[in-house]
PDB file of N, CA and C in Angstrom:
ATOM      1  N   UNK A   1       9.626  -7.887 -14.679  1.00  0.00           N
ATOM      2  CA  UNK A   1       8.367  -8.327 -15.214  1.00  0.00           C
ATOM      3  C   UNK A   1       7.259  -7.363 -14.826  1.00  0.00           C
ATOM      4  N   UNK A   2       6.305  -7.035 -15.782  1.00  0.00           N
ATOM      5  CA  UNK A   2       4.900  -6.071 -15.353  1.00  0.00           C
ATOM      6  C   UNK A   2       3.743  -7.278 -15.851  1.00  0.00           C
ATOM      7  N   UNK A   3       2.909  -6.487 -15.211  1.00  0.00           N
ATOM      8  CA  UNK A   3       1.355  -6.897 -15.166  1.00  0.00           C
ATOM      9  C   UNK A   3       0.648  -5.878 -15.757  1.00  0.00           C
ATOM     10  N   UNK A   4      -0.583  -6.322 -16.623  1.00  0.00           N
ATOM     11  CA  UNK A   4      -1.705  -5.161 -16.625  1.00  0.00           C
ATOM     12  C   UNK A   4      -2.130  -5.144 -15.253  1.00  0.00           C
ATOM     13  N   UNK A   5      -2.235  -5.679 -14.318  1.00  0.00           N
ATOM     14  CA  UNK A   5      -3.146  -5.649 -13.020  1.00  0.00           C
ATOM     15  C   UNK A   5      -2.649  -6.442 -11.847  1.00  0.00           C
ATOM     16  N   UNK A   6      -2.323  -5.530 -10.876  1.00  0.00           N
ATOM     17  CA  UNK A   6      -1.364  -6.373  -9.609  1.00  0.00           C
ATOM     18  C   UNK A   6      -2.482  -5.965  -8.186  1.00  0.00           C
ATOM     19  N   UNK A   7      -2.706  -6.894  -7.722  1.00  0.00           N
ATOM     20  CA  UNK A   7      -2.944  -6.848  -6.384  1.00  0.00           C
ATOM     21  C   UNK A   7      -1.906  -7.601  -5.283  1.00  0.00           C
ATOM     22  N   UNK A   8      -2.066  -6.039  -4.239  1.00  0.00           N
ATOM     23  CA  UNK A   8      -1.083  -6.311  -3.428  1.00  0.00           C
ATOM     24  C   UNK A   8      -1.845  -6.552  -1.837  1.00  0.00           C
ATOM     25  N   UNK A   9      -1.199  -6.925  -0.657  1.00  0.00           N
ATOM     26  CA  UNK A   9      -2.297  -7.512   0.043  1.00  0.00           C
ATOM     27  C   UNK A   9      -1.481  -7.236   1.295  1.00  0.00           C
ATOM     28  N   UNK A  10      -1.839  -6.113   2.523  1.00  0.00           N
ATOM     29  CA  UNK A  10      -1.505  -6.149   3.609  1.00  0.00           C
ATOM     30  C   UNK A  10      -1.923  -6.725   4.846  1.00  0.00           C
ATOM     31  N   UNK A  11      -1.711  -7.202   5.665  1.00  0.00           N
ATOM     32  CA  UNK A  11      -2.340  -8.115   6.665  1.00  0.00           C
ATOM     33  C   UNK A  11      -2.188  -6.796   7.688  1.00  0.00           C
ATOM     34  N   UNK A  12      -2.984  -7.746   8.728  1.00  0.00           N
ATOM     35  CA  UNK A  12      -3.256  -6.578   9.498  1.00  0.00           C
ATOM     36  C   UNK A  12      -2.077  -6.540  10.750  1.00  0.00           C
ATOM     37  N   UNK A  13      -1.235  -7.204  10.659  1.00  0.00           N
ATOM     38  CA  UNK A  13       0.148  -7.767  11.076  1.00  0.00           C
ATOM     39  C   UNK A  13       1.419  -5.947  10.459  1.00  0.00           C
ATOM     40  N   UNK A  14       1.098  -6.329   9.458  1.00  0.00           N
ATOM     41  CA  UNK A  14       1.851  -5.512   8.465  1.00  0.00           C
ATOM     42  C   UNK A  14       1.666  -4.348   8.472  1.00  0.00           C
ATOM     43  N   UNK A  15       0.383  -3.816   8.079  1.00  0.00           N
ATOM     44  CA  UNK A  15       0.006  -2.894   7.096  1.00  0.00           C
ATOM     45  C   UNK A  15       0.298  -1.350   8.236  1.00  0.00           C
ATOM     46  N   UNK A  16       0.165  -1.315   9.553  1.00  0.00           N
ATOM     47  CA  UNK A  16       0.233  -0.239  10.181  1.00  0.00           C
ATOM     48  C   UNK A  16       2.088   0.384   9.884  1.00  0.00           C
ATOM     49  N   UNK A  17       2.578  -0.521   9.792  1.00  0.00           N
ATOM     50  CA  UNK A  17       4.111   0.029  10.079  1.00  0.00           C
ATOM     51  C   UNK A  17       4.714   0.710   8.800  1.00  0.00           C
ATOM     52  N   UNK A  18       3.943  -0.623   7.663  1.00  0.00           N
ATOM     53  CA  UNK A  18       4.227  -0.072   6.055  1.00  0.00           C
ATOM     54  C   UNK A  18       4.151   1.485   5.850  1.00  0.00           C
ATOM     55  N   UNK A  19       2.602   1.583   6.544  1.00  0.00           N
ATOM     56  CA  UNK A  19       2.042   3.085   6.447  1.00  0.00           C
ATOM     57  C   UNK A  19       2.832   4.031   7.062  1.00  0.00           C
ATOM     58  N   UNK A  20       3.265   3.496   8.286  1.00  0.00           N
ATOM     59  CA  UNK A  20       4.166   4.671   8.840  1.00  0.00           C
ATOM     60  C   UNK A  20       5.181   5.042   8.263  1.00  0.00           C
ATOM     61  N   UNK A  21       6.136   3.954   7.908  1.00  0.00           N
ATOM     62  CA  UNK A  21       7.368   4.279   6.530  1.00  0.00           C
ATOM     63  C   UNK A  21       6.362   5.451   5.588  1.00  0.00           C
ATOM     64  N   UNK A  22       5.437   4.820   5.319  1.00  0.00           N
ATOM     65  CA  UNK A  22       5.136   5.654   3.449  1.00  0.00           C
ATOM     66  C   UNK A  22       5.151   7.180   4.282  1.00  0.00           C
ATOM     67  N   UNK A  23       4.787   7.110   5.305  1.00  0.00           N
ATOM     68  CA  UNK A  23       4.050   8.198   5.973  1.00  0.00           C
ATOM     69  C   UNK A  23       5.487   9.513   6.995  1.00  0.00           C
ATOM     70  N   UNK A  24       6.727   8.611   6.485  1.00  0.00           N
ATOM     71  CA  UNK A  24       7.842   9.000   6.974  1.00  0.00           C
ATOM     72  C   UNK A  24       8.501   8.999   8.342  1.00  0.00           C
ATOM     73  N   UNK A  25       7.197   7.897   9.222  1.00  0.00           N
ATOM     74  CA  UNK A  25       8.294   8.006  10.452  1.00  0.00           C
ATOM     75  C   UNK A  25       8.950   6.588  10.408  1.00  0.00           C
ATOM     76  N   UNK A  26       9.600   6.430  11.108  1.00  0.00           N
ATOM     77  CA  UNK A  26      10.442   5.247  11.224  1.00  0.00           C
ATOM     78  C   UNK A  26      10.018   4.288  11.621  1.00  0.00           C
ATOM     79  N   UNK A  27      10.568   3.225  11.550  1.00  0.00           N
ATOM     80  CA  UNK A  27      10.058   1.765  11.459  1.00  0.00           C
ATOM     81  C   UNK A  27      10.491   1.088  11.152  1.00  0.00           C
ATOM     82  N   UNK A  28      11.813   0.759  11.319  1.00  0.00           N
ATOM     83  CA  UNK A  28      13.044  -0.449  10.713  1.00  0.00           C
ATOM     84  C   UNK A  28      12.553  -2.030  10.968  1.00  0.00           C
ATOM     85  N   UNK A  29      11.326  -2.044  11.958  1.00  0.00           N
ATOM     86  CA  UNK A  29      11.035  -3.412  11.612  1.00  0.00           C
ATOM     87  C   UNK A  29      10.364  -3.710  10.422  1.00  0.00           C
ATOM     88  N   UNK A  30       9.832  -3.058   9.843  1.00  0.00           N
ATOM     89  CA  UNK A  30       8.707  -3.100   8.457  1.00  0.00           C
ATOM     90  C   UNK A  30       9.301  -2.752   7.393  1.00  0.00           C
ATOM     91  N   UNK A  31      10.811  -2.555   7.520  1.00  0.00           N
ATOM     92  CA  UNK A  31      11.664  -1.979   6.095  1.00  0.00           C
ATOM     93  C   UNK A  31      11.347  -3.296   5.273  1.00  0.00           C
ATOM     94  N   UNK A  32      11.571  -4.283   5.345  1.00  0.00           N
ATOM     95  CA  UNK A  32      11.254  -5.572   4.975  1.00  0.00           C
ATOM     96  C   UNK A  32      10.091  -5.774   3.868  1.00  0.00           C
ATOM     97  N   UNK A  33       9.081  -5.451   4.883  1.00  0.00           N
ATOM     98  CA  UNK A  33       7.325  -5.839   4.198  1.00  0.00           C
ATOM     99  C   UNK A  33       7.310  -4.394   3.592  1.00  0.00           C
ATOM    100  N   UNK A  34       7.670  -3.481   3.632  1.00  0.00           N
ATOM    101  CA  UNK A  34       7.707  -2.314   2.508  1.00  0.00           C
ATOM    102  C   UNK A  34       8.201  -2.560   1.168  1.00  0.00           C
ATOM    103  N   UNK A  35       9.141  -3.066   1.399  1.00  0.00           N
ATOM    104  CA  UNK A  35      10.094  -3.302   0.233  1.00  0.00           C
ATOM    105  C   UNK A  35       9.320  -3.996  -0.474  1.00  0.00           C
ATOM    106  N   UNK A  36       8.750  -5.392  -0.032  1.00  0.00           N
ATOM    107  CA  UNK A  36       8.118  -6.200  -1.075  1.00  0.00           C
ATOM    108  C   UNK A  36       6.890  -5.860  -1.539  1.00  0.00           C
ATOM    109  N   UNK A  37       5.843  -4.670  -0.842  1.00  0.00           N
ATOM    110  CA  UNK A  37       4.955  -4.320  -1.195  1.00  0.00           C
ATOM    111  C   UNK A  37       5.446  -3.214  -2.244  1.00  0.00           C
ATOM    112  N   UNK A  38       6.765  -2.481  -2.283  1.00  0.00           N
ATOM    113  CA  UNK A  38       6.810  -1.395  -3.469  1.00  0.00           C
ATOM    114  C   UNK A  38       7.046  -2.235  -4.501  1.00  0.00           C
ATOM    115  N   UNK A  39       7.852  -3.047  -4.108  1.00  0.00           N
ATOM    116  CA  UNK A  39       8.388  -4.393  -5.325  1.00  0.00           C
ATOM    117  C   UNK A  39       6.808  -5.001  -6.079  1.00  0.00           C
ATOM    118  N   UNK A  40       6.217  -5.332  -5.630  1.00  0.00           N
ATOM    119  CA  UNK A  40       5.342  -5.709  -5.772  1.00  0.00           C
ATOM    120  C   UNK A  40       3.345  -4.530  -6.746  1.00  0.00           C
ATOM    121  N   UNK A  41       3.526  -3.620  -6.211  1.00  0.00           N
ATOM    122  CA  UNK A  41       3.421  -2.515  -6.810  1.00  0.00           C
ATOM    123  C   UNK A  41       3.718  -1.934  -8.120  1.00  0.00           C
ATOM    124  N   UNK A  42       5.119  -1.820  -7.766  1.00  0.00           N
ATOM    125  CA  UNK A  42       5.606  -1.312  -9.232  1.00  0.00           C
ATOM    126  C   UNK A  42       5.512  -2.269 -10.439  1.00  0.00           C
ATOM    127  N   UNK A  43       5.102  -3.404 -10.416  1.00  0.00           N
ATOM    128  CA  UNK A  43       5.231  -3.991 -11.498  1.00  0.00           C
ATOM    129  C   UNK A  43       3.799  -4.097 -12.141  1.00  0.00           C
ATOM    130  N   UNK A  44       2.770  -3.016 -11.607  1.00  0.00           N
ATOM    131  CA  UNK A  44       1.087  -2.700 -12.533  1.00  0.00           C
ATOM    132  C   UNK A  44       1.670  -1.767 -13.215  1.00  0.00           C
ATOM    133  N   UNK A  45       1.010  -2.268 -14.353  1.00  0.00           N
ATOM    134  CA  UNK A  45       1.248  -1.418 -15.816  1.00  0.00           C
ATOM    135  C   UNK A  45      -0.244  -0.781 -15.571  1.00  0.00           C
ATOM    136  N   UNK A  46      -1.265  -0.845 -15.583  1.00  0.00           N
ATOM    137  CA  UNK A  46      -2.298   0.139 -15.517  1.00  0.00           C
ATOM    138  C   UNK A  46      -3.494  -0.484 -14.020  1.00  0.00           C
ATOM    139  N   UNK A  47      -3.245  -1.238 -13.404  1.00  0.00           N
ATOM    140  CA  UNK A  47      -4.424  -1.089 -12.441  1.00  0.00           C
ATOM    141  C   UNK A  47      -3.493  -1.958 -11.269  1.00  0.00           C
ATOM    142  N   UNK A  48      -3.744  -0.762 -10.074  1.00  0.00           N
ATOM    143  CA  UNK A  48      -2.971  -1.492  -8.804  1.00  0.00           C
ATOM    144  C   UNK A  48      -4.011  -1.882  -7.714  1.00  0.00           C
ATOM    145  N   UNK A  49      -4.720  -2.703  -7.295  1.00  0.00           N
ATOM    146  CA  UNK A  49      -5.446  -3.088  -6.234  1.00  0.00           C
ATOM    147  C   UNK A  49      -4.225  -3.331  -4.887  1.00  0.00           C
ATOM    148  N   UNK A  50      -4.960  -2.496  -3.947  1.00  0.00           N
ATOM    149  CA  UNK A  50      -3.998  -2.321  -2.760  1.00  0.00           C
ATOM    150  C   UNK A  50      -5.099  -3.501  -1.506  1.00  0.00           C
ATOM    151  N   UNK A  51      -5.380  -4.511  -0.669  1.00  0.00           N
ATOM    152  CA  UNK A  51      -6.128  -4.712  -0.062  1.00  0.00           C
ATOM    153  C   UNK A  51      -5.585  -4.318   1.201  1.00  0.00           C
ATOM    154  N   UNK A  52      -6.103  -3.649   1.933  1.00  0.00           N
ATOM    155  CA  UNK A  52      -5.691  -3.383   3.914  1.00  0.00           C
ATOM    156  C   UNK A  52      -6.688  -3.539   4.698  1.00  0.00           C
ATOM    157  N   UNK A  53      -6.423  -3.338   5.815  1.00  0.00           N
ATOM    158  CA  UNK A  53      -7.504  -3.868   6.606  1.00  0.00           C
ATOM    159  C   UNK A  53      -7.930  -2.714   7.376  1.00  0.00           C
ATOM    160  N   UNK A  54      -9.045  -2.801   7.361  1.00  0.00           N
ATOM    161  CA  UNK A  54      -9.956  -1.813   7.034  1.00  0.00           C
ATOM    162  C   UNK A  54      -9.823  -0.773   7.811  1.00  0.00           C
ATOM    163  N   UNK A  55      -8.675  -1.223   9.636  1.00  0.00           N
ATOM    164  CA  UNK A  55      -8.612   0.109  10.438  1.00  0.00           C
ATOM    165  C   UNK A  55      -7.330   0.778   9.821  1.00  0.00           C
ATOM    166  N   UNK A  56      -6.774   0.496   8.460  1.00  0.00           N
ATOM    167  CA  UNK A  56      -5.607   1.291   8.217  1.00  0.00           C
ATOM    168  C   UNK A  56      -6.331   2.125   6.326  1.00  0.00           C
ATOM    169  N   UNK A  57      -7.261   1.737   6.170  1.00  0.00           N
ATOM    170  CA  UNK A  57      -7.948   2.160   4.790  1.00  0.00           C
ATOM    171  C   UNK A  57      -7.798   3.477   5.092  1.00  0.00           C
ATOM    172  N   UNK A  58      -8.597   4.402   5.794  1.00  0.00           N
ATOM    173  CA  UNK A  58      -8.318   5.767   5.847  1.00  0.00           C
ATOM    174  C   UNK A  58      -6.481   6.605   5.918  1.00  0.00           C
ATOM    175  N   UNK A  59      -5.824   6.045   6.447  1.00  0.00           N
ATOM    176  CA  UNK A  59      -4.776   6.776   6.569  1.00  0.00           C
ATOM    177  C   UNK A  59      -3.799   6.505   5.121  1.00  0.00           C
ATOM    178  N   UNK A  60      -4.283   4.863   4.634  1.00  0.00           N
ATOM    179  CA  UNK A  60      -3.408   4.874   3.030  1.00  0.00           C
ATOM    180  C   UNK A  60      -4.163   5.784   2.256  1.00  0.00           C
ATOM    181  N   UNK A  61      -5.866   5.857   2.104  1.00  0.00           N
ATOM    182  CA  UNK A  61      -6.443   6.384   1.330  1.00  0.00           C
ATOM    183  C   UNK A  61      -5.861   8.142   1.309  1.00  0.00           C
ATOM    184  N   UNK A  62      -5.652   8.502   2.539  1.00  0.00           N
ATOM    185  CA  UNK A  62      -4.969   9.837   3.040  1.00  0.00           C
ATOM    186  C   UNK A  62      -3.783  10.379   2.573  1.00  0.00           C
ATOM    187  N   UNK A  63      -3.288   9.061   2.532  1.00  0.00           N
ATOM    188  CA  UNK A  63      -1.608   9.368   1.908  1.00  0.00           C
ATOM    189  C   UNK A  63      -1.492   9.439   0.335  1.00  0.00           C
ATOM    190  N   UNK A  64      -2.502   8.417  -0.417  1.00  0.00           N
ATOM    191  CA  UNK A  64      -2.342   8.245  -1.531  1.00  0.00           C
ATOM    192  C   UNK A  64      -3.000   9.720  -2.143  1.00  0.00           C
ATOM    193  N   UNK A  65      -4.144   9.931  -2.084  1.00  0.00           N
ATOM    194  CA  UNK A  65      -4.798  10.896  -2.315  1.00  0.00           C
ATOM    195  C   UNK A  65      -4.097  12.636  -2.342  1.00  0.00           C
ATOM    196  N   UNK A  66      -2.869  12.659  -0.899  1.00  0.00           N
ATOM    197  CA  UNK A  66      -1.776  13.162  -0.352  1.00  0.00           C
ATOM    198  C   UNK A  66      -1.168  13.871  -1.704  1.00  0.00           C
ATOM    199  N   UNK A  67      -0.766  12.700  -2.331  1.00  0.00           N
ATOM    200  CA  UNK A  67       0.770  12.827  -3.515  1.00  0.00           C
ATOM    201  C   UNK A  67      -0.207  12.576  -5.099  1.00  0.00           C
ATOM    202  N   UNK A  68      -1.512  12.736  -4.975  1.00  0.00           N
ATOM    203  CA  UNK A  68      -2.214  13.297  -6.527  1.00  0.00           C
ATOM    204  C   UNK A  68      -2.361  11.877  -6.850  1.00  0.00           C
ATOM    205  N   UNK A  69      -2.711  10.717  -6.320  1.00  0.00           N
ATOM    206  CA  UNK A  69      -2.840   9.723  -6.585  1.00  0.00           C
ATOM    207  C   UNK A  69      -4.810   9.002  -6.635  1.00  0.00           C
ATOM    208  N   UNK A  70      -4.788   8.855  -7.828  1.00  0.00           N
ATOM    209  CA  UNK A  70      -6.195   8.517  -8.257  1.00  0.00           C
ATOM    210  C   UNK A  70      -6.736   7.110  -7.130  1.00  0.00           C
ATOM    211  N   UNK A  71      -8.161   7.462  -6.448  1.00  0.00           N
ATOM    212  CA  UNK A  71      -7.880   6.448  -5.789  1.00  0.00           C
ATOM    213  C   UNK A  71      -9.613   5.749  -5.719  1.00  0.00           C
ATOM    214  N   UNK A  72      -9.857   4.519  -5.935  1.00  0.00           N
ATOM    215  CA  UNK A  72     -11.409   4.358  -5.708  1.00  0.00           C
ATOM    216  C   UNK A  72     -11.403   3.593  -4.200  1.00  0.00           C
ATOM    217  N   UNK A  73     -12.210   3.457  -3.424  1.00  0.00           N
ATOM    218  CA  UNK A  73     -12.517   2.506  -2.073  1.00  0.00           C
ATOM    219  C   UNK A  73     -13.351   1.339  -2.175  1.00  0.00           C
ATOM    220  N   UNK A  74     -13.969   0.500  -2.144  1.00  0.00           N
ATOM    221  CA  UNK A  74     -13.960  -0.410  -2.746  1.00  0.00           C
ATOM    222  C   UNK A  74     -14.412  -1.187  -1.091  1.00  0.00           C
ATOM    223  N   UNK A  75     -14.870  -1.525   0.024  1.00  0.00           N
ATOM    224  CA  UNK A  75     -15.380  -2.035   1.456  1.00  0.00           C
ATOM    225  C   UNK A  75     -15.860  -3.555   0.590  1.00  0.00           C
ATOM    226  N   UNK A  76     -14.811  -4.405   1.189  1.00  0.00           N
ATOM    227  CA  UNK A  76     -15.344  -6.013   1.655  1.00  0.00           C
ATOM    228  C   UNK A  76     -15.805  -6.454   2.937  1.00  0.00           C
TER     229      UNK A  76
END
């Protein structure tokens, strides 16, 4: 199934380890919450809202930006 528009939502529980996977070091406890966040991801057909918390915003914004990935910031 796709969406025009998926938001995906890291807690602040989560979101450091996710990053480290995307980011290539290891982290077999977070293989888990990765999975469902790519799962979850892949199914925007044109607009992906990512929410993190706010001490991990710079290092996704870093990574995404990284691999040519269009990115706006957006502070709640």
């Amino acid at each position: 199934m796709e969406f025009p528009a998926v938001c995906v939502v890291m807690t602040t529980k989560t979101a450091g380890g996710i990053i480290d996977l995307l980011e290539g070091k290891v982290s077999t406890a977070s293989d888990e919450d990765a999975r469902k966040i790519y799962v979850a991801a892949s199914r925007a057909e044109r607009l992906l809202a990512i929410a993190v918390p706010k001490s991990q915003t710079a290092r996704l914004q870093a990574l995404l930006n990284g691999v040519k990935c269009s990115t706006k910031l957006h502070q709640i």
